[in-house]
Protein backbone atom coordinates (compact mmCIF):
# COMPACT_ATOMS: atom_id res chain seq x y z
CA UNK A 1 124.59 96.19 93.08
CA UNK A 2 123.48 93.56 94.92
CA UNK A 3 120.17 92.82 96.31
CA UNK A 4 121.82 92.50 100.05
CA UNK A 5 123.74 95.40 99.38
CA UNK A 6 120.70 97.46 98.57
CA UNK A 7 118.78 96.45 101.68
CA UNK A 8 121.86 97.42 103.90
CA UNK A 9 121.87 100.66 102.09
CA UNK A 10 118.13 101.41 102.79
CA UNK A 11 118.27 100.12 106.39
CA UNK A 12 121.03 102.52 106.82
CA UNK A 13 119.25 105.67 105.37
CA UNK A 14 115.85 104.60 107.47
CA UNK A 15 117.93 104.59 110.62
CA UNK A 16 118.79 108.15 110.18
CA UNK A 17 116.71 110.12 112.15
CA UNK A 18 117.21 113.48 110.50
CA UNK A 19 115.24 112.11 107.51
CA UNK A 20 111.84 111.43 108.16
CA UNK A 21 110.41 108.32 105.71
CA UNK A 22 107.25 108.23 108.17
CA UNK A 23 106.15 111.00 106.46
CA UNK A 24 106.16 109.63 102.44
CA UNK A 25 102.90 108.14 101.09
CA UNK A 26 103.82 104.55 101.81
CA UNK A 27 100.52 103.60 99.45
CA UNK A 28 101.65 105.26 96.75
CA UNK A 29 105.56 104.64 96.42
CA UNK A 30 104.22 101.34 96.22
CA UNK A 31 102.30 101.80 93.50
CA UNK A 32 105.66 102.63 91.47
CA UNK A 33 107.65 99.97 93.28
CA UNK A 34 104.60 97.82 91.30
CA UNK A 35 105.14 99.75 88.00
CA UNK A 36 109.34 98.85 87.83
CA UNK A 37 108.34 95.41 89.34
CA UNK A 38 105.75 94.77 86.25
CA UNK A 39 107.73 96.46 83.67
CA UNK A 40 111.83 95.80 84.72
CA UNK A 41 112.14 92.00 85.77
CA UNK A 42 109.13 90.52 86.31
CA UNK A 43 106.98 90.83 83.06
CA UNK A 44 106.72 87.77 81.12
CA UNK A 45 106.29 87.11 77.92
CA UNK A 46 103.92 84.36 75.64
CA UNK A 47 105.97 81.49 76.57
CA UNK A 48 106.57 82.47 80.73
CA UNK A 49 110.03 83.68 80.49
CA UNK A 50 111.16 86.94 81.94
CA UNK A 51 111.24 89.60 79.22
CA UNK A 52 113.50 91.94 80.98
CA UNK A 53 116.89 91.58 83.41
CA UNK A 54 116.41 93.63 86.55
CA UNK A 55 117.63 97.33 86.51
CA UNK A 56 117.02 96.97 82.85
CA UNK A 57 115.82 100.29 83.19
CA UNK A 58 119.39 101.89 83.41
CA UNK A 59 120.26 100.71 80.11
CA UNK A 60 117.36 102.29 78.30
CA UNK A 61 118.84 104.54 75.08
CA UNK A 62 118.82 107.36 74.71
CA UNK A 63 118.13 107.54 78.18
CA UNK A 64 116.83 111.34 78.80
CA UNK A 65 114.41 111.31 75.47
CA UNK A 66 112.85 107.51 76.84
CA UNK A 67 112.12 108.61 79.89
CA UNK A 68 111.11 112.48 79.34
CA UNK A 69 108.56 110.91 76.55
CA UNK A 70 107.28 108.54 78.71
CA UNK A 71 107.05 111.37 81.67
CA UNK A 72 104.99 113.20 79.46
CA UNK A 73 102.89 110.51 78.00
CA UNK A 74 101.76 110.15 81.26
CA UNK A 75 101.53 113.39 82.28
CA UNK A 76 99.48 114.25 79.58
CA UNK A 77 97.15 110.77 79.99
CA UNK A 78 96.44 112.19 83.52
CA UNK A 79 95.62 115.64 82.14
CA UNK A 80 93.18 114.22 79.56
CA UNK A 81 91.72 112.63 82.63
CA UNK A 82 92.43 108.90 82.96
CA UNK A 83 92.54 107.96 86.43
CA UNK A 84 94.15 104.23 85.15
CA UNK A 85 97.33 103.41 82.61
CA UNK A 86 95.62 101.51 80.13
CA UNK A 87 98.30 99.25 79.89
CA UNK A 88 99.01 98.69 83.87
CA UNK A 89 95.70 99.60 85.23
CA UNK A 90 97.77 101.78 87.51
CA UNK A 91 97.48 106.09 87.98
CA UNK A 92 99.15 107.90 85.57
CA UNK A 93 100.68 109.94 87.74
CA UNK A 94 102.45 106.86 89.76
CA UNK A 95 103.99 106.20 85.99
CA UNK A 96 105.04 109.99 85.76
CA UNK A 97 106.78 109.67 89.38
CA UNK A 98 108.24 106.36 88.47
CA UNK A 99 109.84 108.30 85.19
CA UNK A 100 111.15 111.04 87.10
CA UNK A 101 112.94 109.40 89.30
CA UNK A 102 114.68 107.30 86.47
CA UNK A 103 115.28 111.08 85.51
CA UNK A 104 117.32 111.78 88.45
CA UNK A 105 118.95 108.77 89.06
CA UNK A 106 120.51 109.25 85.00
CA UNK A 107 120.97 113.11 86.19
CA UNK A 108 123.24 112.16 88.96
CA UNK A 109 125.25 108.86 87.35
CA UNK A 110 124.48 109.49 83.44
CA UNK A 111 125.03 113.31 83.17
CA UNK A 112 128.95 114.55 82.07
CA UNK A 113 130.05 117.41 84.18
């Protein structure tokens, strides 16, 4: 999907007014907008150049074990106690609600009837 096409999608859902976005923790969504912008598309490696295409996430195999083990990697960081990812500096937590989403996005378009 396109980047346009993506925007126009999400302008369309904000302009419903039976959902109410005013009400999500703007502060931390953005903290795992941060974690997929770091880790899918923007990360570079030694020599500069992008390590990963964007939505490289989607592609991840096998998809459900990745990101359950990484959900509870996390999960189990931030019941140990860290308050920081010692890779991304960022809360636990924002990685374990990064993961689950990737969860149910693969529920809905990965999962055979």
């Amino acid at each position: 999907m396109e980047r346009w096409q993506i925007v126009e999608n999400f302008v369309k859902i904000l302009s419903d007014e039976k959902e109410r976005w005013e009400l999500l923790p703007w502060e931390q969504v953005a903290e795992c907008v941060q974690i997929i912008s770091s880790a899918d598309g923007l990360k570079k490696d030694t020599d500069g150049k992008t390590k990963h295409a964007e939505f490289d996430w989607q592609k991840k195999k096998p998809f459900f074990q990745y990101f359950t083990r990484k959900t509870m990697r996390h999960f189990a960081e931030f019941l140990g106690g860290s308050l920081y990812d010692k890779d991304s500096g960022k809360d636990p937590l924002a990685h374990v609600i990064f993961n689950a989403l990737c969860l149910l996005w693969g529920n809905k378009y990965l999962r055979k009837s």
